[in-house]
N, C-alpha and C. Protein backbone atom coordinates (compact mmCIF):
# COMPACT_ATOMS: atom_id res chain seq x y z
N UNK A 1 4.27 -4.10 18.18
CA UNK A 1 4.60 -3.61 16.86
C UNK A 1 5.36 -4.66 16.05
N UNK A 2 6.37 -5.16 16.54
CA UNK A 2 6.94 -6.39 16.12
C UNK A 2 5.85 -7.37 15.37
N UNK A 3 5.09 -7.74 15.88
CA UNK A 3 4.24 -8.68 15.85
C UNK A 3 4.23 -8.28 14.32
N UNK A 4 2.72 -6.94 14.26
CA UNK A 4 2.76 -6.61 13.13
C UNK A 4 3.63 -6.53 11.69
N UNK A 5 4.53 -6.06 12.11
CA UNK A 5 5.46 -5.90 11.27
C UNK A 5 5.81 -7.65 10.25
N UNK A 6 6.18 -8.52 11.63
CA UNK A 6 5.77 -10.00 11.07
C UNK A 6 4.46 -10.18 9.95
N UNK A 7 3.95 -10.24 10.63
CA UNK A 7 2.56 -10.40 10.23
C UNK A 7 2.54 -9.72 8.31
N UNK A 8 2.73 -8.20 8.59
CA UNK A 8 2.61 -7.89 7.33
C UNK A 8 3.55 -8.51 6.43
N UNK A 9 4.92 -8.51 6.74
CA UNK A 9 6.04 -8.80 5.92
C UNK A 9 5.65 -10.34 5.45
N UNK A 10 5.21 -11.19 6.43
CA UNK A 10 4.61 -12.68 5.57
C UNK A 10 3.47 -12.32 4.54
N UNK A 11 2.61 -11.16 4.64
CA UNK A 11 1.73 -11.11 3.78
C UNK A 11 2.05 -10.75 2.11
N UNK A 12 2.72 -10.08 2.37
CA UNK A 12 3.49 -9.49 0.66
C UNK A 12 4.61 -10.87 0.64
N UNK A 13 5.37 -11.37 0.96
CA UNK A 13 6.15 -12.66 0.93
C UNK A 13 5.45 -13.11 0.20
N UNK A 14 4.13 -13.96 0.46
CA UNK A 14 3.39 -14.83 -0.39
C UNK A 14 2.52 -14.57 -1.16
N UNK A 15 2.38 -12.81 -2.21
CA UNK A 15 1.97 -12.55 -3.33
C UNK A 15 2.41 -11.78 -4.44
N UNK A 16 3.73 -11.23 -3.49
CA UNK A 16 4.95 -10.53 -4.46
C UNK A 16 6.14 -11.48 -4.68
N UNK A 17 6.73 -11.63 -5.56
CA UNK A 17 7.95 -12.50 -5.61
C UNK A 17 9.05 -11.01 -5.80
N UNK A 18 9.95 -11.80 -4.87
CA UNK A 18 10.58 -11.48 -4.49
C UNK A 18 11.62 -10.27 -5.40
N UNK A 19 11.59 -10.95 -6.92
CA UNK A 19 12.11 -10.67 -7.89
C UNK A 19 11.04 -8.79 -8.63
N UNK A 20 10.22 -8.74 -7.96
CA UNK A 20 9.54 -8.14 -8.37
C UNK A 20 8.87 -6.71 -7.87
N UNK A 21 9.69 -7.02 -6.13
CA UNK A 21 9.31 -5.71 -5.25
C UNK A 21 9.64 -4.65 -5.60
N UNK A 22 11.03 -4.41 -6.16
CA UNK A 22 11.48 -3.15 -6.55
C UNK A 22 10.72 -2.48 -7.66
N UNK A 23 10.37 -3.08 -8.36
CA UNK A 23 9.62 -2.54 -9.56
C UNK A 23 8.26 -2.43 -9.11
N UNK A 24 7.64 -3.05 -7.97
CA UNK A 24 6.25 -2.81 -7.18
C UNK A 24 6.46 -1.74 -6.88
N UNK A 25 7.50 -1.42 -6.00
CA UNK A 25 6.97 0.00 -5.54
C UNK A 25 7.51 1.87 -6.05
N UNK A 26 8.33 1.06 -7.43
CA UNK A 26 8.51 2.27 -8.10
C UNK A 26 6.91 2.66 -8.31
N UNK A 27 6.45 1.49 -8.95
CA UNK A 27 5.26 1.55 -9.46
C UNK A 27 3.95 2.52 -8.91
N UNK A 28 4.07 1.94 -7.46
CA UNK A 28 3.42 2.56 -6.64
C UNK A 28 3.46 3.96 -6.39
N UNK A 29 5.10 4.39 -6.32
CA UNK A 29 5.71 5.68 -6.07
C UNK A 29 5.21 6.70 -7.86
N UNK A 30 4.98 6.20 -8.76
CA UNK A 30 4.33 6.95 -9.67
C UNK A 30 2.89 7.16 -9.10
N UNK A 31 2.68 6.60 -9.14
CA UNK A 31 1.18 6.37 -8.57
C UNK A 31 1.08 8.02 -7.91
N UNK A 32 1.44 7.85 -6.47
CA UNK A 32 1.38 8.76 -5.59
C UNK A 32 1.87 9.96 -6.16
N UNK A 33 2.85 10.16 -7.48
CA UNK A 33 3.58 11.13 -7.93
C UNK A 33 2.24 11.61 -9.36
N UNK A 34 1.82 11.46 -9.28
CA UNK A 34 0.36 11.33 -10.85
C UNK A 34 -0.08 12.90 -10.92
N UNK A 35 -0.28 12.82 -9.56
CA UNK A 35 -0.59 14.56 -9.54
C UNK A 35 0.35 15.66 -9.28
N UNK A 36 1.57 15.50 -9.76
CA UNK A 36 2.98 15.70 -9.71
C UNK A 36 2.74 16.35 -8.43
N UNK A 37 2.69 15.69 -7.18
CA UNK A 37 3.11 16.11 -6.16
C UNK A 37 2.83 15.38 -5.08
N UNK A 38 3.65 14.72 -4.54
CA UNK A 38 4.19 13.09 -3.62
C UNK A 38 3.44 13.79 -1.97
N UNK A 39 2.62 13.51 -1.19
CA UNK A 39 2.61 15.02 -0.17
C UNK A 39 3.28 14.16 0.45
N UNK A 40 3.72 14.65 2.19
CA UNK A 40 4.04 14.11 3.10
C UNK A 40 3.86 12.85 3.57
N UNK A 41 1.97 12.99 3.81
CA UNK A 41 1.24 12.02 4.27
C UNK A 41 1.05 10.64 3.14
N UNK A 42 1.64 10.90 1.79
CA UNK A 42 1.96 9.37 1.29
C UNK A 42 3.22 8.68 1.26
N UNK A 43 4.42 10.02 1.12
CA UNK A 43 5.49 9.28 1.20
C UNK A 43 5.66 8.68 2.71
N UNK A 44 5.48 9.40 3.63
CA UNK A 44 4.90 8.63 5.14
C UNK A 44 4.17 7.22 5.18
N UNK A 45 3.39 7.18 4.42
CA UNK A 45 2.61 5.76 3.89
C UNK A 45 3.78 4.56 3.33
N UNK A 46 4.29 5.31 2.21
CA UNK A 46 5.29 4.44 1.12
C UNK A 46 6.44 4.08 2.44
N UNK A 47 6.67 4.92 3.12
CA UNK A 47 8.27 4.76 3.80
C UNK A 47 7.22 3.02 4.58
N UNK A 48 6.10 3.72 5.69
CA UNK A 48 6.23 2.61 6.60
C UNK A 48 5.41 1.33 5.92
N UNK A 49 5.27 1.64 5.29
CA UNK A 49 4.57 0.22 3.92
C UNK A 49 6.07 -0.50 3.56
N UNK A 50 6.37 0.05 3.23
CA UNK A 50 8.17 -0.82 2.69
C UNK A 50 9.16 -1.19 4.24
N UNK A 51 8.64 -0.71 5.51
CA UNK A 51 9.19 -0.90 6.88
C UNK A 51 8.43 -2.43 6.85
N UNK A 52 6.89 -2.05 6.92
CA UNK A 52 6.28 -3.41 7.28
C UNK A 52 6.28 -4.21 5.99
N UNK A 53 6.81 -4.38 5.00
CA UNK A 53 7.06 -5.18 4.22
C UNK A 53 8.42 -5.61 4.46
N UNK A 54 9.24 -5.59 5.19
CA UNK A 54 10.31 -5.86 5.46
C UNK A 54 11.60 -5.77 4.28
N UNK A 55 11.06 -5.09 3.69
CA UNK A 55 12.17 -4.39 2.42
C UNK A 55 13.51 -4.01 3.10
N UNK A 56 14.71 -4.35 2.67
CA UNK A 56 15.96 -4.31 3.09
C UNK A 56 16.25 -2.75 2.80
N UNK A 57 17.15 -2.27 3.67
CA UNK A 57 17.84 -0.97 3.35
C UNK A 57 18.36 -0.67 2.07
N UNK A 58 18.88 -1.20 1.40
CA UNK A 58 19.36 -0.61 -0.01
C UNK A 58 17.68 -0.38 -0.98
N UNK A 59 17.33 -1.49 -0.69
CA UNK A 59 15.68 -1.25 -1.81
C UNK A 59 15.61 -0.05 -1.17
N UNK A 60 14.88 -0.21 0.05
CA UNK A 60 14.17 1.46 0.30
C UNK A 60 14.91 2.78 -0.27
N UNK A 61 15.96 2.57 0.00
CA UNK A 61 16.74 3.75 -0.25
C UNK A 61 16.80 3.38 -2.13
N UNK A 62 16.73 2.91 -2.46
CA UNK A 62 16.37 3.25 -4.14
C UNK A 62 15.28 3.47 -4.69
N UNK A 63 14.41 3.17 -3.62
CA UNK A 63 12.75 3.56 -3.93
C UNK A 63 12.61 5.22 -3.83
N UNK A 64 13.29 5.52 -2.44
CA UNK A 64 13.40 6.83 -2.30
C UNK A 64 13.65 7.83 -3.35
N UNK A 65 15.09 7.21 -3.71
CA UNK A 65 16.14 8.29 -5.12
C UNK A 65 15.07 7.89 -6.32
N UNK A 66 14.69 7.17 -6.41
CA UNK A 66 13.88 6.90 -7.48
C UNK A 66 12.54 8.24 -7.69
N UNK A 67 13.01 8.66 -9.31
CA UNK A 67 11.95 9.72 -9.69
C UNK A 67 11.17 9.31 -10.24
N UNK A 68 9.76 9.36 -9.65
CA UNK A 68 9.01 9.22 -10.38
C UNK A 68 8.27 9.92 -11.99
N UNK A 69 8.53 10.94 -12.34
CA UNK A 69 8.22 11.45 -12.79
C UNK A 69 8.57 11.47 -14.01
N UNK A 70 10.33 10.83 -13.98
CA UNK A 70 11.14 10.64 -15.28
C UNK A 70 11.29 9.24 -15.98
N UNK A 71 10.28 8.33 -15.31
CA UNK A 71 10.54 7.18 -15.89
C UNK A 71 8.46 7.23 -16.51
N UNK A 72 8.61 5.99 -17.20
CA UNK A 72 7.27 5.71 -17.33
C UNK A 72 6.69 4.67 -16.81
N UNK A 73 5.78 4.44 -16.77
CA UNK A 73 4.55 3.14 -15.70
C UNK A 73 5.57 1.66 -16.44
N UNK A 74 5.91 1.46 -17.97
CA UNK A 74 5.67 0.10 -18.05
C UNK A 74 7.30 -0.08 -17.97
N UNK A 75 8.02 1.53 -18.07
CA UNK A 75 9.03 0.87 -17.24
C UNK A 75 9.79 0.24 -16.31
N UNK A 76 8.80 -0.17 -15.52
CA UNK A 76 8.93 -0.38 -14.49
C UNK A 76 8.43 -1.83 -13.27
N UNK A 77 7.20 -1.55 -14.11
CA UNK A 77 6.19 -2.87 -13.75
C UNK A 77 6.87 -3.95 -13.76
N UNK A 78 6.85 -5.15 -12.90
CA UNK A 78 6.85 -5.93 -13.29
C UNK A 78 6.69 -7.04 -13.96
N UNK A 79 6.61 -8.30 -14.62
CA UNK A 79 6.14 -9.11 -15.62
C UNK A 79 4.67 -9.73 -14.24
N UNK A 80 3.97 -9.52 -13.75
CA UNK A 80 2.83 -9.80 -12.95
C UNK A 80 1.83 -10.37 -13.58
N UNK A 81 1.76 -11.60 -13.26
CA UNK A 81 0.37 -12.15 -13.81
C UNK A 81 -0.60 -11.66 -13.98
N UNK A 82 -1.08 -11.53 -15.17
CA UNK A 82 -2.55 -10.85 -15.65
C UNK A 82 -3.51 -11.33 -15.08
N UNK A 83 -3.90 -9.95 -13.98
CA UNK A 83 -5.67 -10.64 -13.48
C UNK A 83 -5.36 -11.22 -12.27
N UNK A 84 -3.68 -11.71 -11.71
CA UNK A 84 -3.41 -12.62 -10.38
C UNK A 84 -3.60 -11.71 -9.53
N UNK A 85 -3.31 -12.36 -8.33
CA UNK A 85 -3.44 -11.53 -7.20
C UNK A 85 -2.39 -10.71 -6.74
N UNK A 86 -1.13 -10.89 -7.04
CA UNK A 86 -0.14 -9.92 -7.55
C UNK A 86 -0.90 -8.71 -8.16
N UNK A 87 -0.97 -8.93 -8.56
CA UNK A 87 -1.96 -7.61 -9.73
C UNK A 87 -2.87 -6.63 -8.65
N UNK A 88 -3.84 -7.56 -8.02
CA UNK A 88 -5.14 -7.14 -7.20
C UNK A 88 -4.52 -6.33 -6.04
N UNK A 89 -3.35 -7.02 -5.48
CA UNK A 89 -2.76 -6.38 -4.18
C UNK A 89 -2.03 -5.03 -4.83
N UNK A 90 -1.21 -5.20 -5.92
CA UNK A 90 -0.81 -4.07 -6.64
C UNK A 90 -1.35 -2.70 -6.49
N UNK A 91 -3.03 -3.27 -7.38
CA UNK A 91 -4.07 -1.91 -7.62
C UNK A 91 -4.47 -1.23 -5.98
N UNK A 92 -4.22 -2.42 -5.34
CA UNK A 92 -5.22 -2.10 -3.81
C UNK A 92 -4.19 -1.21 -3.18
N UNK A 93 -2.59 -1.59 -3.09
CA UNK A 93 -1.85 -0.64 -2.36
C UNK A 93 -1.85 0.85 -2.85
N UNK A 94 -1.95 1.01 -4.37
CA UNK A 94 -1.92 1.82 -5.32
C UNK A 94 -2.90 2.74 -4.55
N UNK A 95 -4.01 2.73 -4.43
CA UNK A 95 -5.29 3.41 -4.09
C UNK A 95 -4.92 3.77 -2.60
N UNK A 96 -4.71 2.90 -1.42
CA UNK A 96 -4.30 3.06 0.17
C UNK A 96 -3.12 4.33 -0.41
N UNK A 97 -2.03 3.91 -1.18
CA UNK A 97 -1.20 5.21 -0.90
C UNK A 97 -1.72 6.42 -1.57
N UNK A 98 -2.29 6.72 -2.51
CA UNK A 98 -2.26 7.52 -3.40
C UNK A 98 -4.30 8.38 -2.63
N UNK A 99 -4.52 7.61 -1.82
CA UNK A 99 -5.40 8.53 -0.77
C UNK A 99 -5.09 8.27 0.65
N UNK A 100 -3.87 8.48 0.86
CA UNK A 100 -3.31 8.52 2.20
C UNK A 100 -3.49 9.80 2.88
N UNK A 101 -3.28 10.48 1.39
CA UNK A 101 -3.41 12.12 2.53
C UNK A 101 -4.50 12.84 2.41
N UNK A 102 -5.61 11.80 2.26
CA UNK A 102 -7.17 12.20 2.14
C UNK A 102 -7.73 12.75 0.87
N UNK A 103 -6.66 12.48 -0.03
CA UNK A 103 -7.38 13.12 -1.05
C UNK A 103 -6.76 12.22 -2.35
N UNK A 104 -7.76 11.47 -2.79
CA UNK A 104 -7.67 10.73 -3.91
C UNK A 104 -7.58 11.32 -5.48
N UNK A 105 -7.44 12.06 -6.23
CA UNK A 105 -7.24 12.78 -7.38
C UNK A 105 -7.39 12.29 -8.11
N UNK A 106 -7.72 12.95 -9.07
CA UNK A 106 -8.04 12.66 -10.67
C UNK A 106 -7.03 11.73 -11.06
N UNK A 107 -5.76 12.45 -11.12
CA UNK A 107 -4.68 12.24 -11.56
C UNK A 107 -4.30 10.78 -11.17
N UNK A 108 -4.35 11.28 -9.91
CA UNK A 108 -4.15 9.13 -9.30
C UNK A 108 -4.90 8.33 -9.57
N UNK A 109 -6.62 8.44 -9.55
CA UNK A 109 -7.05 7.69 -10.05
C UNK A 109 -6.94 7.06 -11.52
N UNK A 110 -6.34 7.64 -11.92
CA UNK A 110 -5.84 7.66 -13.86
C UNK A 110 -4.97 7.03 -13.52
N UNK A 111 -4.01 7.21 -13.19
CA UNK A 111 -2.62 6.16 -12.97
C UNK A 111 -2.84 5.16 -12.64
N UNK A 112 -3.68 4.65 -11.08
CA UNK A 112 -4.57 3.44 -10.63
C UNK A 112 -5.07 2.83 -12.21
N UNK A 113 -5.75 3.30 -12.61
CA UNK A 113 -6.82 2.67 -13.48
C UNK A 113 -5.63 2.16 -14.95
N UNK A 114 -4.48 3.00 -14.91
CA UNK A 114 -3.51 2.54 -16.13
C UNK A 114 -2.70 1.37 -15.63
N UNK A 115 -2.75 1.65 -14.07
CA UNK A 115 -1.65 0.13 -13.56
C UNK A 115 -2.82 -1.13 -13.91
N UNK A 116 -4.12 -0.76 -13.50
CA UNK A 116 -4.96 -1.68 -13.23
C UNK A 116 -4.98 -2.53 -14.54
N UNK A 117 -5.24 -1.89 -15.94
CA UNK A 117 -5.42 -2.01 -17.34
C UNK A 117 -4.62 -3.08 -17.69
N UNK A 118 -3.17 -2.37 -17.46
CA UNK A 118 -1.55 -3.56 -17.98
C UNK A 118 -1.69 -4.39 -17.06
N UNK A 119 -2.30 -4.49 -16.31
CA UNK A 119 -2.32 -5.84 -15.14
C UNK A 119 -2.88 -6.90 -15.29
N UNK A 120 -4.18 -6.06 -15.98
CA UNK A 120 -5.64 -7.02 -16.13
C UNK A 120 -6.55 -7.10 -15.45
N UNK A 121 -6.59 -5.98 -14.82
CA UNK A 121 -7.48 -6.28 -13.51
C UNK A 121 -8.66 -5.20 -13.92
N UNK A 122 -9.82 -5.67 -13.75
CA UNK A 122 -11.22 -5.09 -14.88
C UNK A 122 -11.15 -3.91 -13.84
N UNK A 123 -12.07 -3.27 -14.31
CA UNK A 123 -12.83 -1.79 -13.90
C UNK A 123 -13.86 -2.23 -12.73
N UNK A 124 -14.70 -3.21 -12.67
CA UNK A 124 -15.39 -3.75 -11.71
C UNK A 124 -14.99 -4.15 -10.15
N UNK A 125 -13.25 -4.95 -10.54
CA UNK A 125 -12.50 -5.16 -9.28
C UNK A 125 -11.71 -3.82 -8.99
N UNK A 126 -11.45 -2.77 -10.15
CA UNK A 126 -10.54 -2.01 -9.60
C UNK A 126 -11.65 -0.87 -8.49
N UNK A 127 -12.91 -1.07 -8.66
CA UNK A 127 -13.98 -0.08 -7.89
C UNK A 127 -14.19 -0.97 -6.49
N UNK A 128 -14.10 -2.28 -6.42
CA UNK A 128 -14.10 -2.66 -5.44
C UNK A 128 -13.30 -3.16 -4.54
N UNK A 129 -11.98 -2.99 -5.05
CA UNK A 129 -10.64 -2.49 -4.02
C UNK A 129 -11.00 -0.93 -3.79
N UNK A 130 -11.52 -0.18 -4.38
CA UNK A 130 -11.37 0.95 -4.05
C UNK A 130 -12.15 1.22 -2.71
N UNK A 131 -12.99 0.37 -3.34
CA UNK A 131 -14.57 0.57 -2.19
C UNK A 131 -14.03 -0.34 -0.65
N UNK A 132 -12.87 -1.38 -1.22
CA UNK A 132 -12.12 -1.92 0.19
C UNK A 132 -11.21 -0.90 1.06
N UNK A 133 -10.56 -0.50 0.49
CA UNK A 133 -9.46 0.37 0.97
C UNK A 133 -10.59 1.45 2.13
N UNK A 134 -11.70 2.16 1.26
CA UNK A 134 -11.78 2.99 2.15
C UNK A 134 -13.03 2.12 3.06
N UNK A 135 -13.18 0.96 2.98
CA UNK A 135 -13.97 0.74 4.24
C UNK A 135 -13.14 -0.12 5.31
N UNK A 136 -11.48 -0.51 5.17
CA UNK A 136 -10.66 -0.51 5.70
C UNK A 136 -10.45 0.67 6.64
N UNK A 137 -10.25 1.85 6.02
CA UNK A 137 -9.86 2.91 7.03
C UNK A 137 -11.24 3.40 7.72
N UNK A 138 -12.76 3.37 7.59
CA UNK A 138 -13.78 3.62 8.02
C UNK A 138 -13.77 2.78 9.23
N UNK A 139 -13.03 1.04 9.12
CA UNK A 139 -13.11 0.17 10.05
C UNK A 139 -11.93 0.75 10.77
N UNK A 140 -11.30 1.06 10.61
CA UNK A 140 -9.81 1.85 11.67
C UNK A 140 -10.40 2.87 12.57
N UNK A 141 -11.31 3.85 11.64
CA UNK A 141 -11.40 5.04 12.24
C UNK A 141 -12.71 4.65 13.67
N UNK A 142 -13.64 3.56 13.15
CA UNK A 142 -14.44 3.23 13.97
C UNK A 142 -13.90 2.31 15.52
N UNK A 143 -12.90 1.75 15.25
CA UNK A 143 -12.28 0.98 16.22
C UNK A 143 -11.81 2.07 16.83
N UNK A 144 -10.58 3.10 16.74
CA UNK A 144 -10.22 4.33 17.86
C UNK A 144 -11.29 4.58 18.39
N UNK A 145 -12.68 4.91 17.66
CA UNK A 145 -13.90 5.68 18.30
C UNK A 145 -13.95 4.88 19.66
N UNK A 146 -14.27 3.55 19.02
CA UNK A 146 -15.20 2.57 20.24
C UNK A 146 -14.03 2.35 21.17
N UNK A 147 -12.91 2.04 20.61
CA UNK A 147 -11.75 1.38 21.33
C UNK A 147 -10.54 2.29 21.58
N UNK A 148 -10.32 3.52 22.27
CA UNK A 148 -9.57 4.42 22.46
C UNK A 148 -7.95 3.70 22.90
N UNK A 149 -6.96 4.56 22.40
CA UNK A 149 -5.66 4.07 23.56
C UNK A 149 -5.76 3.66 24.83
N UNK A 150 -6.41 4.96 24.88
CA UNK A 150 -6.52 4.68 26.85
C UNK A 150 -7.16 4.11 27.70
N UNK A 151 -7.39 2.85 27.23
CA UNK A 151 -8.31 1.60 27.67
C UNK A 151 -7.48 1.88 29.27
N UNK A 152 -7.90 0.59 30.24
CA UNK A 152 -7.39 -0.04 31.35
C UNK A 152 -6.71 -1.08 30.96
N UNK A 153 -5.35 -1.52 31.24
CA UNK A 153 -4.73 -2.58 30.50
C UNK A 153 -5.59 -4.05 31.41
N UNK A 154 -6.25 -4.85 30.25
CA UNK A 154 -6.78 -5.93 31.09
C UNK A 154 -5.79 -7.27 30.52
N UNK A 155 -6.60 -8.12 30.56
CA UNK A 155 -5.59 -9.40 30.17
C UNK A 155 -5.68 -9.89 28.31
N UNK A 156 -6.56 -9.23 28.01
CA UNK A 156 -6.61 -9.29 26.74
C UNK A 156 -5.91 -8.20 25.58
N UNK A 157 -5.56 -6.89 26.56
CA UNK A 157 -5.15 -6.12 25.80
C UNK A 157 -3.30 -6.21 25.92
N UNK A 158 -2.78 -7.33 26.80
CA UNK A 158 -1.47 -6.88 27.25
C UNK A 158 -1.07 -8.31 26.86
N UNK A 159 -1.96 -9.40 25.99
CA UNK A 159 -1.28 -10.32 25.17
C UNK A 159 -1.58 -10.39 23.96
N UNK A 160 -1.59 -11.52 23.28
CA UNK A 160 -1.83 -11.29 21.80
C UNK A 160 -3.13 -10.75 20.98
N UNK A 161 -3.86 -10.10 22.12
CA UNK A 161 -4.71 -9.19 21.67
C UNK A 161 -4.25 -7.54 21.37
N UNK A 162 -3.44 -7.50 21.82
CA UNK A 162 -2.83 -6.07 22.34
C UNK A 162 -2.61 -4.89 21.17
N UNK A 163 -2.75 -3.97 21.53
CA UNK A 163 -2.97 -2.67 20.18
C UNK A 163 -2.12 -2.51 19.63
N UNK A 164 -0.65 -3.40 19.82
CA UNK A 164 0.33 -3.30 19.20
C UNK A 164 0.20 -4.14 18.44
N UNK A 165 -0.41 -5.59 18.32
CA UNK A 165 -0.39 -6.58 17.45
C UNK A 165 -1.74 -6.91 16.85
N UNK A 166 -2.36 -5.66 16.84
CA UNK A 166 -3.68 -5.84 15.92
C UNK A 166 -3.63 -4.83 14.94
C-alpha cells in the first residue's frame, strides 16, 4: 500500500502545483455536491484520493468543512492553465469522483462540463476522459475477475509485483 500511495502522491506532485491543491479539490468537492447530495461512496473516494495524494492534515480537514454548496465553481478554481494538463487531470478526477457511487448524474455531468469550459478543455477531450475513467474501472473490475485476492503467494506476487503495489 505504501508503495502506492508513493506512486500516486508523485503523480499529482508533477501536474498540480502545489499552490493550487486546495482550490482543486474544493473544486472537485462541488462537483460531487451538483446533485446536492455528496453520497458515501464519493466522499469515500474524495477522503482516500486526498490520502493518496499525500495532502497534509490541515488541507483535508478544510476540504472536509468546506461547503460545497455555498460557494461558487470560479470561486474557487484555481488560475490553471487553459487546455494544460492541470486542467485534463482536473476534468478526469471530476468524473472518477462524481461516478464513484455508480451513478453519474445529470447534475454532475453539468458541473464536469462547467469545470471543463473555464479550463478549456473542449467537449471532445471532456468525452474522452469520460470514456477513460470508465474503462479504467472496467480494467479494475476485469483484473479481480481474472486475478482474485486469493491467488497462491508466488514470487511475483510477494515483490514488486504484489496487489499492494499495483
Amino acid at each position: 500500500m505504501a508503495a502506492v500511495v508513493i506512486r500516486m502522491a508523485e503523480r499529482y506532485s508533477t501536474y498540480i502545483h502545489h499552490d493550487h491543491i486546495l482550490g482543486y479539490l474544493k473544486a472537485l468537492k462541488i462537483v460531487i455536491a451538483a446533485d446536492e447530495n455528496i453520497s458515501p461512496k464519493e466522499l469515500h473516494a474524495l477522503r482516500l484520493g486526498m490520502r493518496f495524494m499525500g495532502i497534509p492534515e490541515e488541507v483535508r480537514r478544510q476540504v472536509e468543512e468546506f461547503d460545497p454548496l455555498e460557494v461558487r465553481l470560479l470561486q474557487v478554481l484555481p488560475n490553471f492553465r487553459l487546455g494544460g494538463l492541470e486542467a485534463r487531470y482536473m476534468v478526469r478526477d471530476a468524473v472518477e469522483l462524481a461516478s464513484s457511487d455508480g451513478v453519474y448524474s445529470t447534475a454532475e455531468r453539468a458541473a464536469v462540463n462547467r469545470i471543463a469550459s473555464m479550463l478549456g478543455v473542449g467537449k471532445e477531450m471532456v468525452r474522452a476522459l469520460e470514456s477513460l475513467v470508465e474503462l479504467e474501472r472496467a480494467t479494475r473490475r476485469l483484473k479481480k475477475a481474472l486475478l482474485p485476492q486469493g491467488l497462491p503467494a508466488g514470487a511475483f506476487l510477494n515483490g514488486p509485483f504484489s496487489q499492494e503495489s499495483l
